[in-house]
Protein backbone atom coordinates (compact mmCIF):
# COMPACT_ATOMS: atom_id res chain seq x y z
CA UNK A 1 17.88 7.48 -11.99
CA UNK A 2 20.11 10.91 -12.16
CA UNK A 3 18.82 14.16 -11.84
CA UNK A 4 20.85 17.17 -13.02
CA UNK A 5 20.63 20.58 -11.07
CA UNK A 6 21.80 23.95 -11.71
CA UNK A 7 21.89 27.20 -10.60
CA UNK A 8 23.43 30.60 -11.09
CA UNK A 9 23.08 33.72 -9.41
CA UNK A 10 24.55 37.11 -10.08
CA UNK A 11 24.60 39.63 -7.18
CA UNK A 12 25.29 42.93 -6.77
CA UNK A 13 26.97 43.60 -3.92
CA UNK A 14 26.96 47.37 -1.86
CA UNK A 15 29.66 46.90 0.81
CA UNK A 16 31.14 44.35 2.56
CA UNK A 17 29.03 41.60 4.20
CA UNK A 18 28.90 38.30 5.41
CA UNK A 19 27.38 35.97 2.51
CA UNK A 20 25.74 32.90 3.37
CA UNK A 21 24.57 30.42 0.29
CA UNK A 22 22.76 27.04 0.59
CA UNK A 23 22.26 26.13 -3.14
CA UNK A 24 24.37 22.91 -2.94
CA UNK A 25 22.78 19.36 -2.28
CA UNK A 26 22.07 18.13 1.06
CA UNK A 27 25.06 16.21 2.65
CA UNK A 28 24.57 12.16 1.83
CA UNK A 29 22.73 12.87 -1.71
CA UNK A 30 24.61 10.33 -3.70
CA UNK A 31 26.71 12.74 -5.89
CA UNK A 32 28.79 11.57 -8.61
CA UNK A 33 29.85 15.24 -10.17
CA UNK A 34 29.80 18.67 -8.30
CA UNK A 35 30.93 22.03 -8.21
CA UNK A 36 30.24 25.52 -6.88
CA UNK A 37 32.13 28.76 -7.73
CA UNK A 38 32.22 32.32 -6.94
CA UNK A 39 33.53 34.43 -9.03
CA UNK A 40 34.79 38.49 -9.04
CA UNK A 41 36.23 39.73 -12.41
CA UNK A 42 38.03 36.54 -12.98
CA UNK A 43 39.04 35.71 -9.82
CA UNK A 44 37.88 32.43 -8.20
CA UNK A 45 36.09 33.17 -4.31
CA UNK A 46 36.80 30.36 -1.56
CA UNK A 47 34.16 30.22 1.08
CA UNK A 48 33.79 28.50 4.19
CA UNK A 49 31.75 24.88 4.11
CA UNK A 50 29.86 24.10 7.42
CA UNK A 51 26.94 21.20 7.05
CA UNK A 52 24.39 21.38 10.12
CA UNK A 53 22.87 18.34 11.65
CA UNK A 54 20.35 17.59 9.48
CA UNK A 55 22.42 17.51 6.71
CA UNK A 56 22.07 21.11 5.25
CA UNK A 57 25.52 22.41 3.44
CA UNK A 58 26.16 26.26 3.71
CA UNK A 59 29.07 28.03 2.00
CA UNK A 60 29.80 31.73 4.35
CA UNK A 61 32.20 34.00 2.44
CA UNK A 62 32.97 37.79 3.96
CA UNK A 63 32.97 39.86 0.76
CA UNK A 64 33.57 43.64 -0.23
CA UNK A 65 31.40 45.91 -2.67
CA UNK A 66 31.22 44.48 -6.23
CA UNK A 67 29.55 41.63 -8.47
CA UNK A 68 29.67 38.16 -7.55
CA UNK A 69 28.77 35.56 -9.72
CA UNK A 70 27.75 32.29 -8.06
CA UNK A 71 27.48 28.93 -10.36
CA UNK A 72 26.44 25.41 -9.16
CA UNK A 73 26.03 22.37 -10.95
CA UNK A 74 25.73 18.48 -9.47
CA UNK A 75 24.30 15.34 -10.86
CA UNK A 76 23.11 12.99 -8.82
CA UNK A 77 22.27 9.19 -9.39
CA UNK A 78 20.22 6.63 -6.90
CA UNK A 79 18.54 7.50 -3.86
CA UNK A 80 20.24 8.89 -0.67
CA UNK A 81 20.01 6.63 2.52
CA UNK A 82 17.84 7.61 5.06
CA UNK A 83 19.18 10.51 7.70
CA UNK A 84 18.76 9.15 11.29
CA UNK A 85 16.06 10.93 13.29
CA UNK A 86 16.33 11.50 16.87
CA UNK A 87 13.57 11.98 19.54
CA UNK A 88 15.50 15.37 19.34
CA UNK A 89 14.57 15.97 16.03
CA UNK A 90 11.02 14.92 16.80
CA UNK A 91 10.70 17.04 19.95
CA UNK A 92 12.21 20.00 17.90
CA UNK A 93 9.90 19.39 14.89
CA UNK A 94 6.30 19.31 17.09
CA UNK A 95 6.63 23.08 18.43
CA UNK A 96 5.83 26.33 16.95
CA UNK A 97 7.91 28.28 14.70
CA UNK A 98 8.04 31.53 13.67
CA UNK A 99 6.25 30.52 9.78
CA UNK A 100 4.67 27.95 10.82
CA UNK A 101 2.90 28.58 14.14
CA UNK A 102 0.92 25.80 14.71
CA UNK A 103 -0.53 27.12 17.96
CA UNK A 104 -1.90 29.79 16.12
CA UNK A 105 -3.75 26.98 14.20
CA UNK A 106 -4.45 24.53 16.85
CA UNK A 107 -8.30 24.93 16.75
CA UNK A 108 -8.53 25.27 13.43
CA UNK A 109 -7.15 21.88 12.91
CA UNK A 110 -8.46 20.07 15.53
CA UNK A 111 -12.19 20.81 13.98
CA UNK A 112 -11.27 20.25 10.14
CA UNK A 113 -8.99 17.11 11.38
CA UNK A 114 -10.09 15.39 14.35
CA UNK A 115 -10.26 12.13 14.86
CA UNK A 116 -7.64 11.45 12.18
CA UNK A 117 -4.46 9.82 12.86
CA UNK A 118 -1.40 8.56 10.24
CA UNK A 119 -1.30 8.58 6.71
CA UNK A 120 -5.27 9.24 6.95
CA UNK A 121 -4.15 12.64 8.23
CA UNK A 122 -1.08 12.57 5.76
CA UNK A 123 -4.29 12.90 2.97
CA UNK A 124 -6.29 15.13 4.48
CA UNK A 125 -3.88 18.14 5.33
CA UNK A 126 -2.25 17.77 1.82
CA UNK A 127 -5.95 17.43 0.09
CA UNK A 128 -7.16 20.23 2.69
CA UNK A 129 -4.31 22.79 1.72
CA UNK A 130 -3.81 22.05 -2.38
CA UNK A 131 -7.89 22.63 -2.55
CA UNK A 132 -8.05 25.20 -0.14
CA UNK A 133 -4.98 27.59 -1.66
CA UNK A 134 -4.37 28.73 -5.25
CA UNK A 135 -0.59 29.45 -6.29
CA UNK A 136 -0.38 32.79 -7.16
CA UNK A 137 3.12 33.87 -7.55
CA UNK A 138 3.83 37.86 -6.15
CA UNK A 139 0.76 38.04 -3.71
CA UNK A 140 2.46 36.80 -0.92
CA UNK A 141 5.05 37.91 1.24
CA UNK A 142 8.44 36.79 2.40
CA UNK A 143 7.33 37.61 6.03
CA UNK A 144 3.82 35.45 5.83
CA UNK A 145 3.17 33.33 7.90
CA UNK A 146 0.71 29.73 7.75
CA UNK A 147 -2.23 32.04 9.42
CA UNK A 148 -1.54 34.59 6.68
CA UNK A 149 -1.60 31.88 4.10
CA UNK A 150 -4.89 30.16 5.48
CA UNK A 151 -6.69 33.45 5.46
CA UNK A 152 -6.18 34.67 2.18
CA UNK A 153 -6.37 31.57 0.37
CA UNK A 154 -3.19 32.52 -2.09
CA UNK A 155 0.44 31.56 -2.20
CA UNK A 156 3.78 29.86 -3.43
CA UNK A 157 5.75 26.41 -2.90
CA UNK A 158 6.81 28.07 0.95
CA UNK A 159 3.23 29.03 1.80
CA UNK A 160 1.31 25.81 1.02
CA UNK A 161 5.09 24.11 2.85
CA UNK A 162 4.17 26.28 6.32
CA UNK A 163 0.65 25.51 5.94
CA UNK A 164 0.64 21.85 6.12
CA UNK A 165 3.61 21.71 8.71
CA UNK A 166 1.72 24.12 10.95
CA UNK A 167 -2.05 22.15 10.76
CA UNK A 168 0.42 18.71 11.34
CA UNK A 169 2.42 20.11 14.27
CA UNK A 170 -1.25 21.37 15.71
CA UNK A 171 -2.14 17.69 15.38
CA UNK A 172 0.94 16.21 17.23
CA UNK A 173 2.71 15.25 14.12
CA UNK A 174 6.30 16.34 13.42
CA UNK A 175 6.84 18.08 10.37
CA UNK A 176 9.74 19.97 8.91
CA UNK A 177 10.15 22.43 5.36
CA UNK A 178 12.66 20.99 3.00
CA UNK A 179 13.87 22.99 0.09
CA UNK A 180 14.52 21.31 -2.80
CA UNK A 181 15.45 21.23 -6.84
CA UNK A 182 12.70 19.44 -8.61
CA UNK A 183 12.76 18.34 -11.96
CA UNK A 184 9.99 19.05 -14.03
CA UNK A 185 8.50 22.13 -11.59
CA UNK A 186 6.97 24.87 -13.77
CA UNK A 187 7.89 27.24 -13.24
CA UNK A 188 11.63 26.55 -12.63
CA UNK A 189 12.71 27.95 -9.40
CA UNK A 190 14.01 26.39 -5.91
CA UNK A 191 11.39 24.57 -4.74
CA UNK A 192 10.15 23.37 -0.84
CA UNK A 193 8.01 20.64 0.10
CA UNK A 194 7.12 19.67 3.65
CA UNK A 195 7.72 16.35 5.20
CA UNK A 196 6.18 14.56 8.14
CA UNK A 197 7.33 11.82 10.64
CA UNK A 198 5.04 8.77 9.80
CA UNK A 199 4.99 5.79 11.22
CA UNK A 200 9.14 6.04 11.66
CA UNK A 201 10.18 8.00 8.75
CA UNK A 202 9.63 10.86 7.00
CA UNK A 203 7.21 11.62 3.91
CA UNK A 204 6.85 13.91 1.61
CA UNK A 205 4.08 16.60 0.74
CA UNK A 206 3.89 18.80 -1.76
CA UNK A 207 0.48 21.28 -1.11
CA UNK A 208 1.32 22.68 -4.69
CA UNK A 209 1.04 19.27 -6.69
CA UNK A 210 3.35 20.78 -9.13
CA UNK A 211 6.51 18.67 -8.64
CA UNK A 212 6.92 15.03 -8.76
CA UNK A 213 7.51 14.02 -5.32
CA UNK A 214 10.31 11.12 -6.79
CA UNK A 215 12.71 13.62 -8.34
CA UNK A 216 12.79 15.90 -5.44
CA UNK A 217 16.70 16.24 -4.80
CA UNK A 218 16.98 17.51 -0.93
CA UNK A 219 19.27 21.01 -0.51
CA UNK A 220 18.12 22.26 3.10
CA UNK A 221 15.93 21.03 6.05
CA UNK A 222 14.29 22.44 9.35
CA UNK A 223 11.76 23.94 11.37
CA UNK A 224 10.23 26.27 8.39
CA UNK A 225 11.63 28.68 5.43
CA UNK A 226 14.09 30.74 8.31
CA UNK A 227 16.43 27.76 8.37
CA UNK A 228 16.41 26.87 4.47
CA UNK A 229 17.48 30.34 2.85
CA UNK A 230 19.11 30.28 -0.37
CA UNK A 231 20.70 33.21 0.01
CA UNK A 232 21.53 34.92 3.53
CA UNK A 233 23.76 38.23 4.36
CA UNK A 234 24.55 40.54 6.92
CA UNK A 235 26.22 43.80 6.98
CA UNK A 236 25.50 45.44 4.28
CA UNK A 237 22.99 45.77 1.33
CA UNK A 238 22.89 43.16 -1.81
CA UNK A 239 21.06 43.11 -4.99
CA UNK A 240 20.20 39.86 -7.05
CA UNK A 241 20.57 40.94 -10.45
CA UNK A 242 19.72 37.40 -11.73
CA UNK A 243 18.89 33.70 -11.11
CA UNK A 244 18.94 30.52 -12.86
CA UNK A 245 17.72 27.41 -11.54
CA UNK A 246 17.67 24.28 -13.45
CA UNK A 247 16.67 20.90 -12.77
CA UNK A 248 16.02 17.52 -14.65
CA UNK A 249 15.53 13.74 -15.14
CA UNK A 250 17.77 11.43 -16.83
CA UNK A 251 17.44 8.11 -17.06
CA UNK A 252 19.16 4.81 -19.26
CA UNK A 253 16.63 2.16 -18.75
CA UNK A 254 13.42 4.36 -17.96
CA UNK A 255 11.39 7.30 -18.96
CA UNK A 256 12.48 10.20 -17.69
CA UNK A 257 9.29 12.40 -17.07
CA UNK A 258 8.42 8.95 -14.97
CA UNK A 259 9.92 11.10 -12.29
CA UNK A 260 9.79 14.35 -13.76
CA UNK A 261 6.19 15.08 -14.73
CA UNK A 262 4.11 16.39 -11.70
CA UNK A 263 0.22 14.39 -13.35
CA UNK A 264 2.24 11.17 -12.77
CA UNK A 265 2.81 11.11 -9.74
CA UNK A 266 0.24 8.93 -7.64
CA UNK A 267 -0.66 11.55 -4.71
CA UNK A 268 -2.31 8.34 -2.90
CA UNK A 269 1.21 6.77 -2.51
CA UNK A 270 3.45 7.41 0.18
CA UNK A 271 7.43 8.80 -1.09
CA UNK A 272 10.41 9.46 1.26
CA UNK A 273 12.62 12.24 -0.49
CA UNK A 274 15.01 10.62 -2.83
């Protein structure tokens, strides 16, 4: 299977900062073609690749006042090998964060969940959360929280994400927020998912049901929506005066929207990001 992703953004920048991108694919996604450029009237940007331990690439580029034009395109074919997990990771992914507080949820989920333990649980937080929230794209905030989200009941892709990490963390399961380009999501944007350590790896749920979870391609990971950023700066003001984000299926031997169409995806089964 490849997948194709793009994604352009065109910023305005107000005086010099510190610019911090993480549009590029996640660091052992099987990449055959890639490239990201910055661009000022003409003139090619370099920036500064550092890739975190769980895989996450960031390009950091100190910039003055001006536009910026920032282009990415990759394609990927096959299925990235497993990261390693360590009891680290685990121990990191069971506490609190600032999104997703899971204490702040504890008793809530131990009533609507208890006695529930594996992929039983898997089901019911992801049932519990896509029946429970309606996507509802500018009623939310950038600065809600999981509590925020399971009061009012509305959201986007990073609100149903927090929600089901925080009511899995409050049930002593790790979980982590992964954004991701998924083929197929309507409507286009960056997309995040959540994942959760089951039975020794780590599984995918998507809240929204609005991607399918096999064409997910991986771009950041950690604790909640603070560590996967798509655009980060400091120092000075920014404006993003546009954004493209394109992803899709293609395939030689099989149908495409196979892995592509969000009502084929079997929500019963149990997928490891791609």
């Amino acid at each position: 299977m490849q997948r194709v992703v793009r994604a352009e953004l065109d910023l305005d920048v107000e005086g010099e900062l510190d610019l911090i991108l993480s549009i590029a694919v996640a660091d052992g996604v099987p990449v055959v073609h890639e490239d990201l450029r910055l661009e000022r009237d003409g003139r090619v940007l370099v920036p500064t690749v550092m890739t975190d331990a769980a895989g996450t690439r960031l390009h950091r580029l100190r910039v003055d006042a001006g536009p910026v034009r920032v282009s990415y395109d990759a394609r990927v074919v096959g299925s990235a090998a497993p990261q390693p997990t360590s009891a680290l990771d685990t121990a990191v992914y069971l506490r609190p964060s600032r999104y997703a507080p899971s204490d702040s949820v504890f008793a809530q989920a131990r009533r609507q969940f208890g006695g529930l333990r594996g992929t039983d649980l898997l089901a019911a937080v992801e049932a519990f959360v896509a029946e429970t929230v309606t996507y509802s794209p500018g009623l939310s905030l950038g600065t809600d929280s999981a509590v925020t989200t399971l009061a009012s009941g509305t959201g986007v892709c990073r609100d149903y994400a927090h929600l089901v990490i925080a009511l899995l963390r409050a049930m002593d399961v790790p979980a982590r927020y992964v954004a991701c380009y998924a083929p197929g999501l309507v409507p286009m944007d960056f997309h995040a998912v959540a994942e959760a350590w089951i039975d020794g790896r780590w599984l995918v749920v998507d809240a929204t049901r609005l991607s399918n979870r096999r064409g997910l391609v991986r771009i950041s990971t950690g604790r909640d929506a603070a560590d996967c950023a798509f655009l980060s700066y400091y120092g000075a003001n920014l404006g993003l005066r546009r954004m493209f984000v394109d992803a899709r299926v293609e395939a030689d031997d099989a149908d495409p929207e196979a892995a592509s169409d969000a009502l084929r995806d079997d929500r019963a089964s149990l997928v490891a990001l791609a």
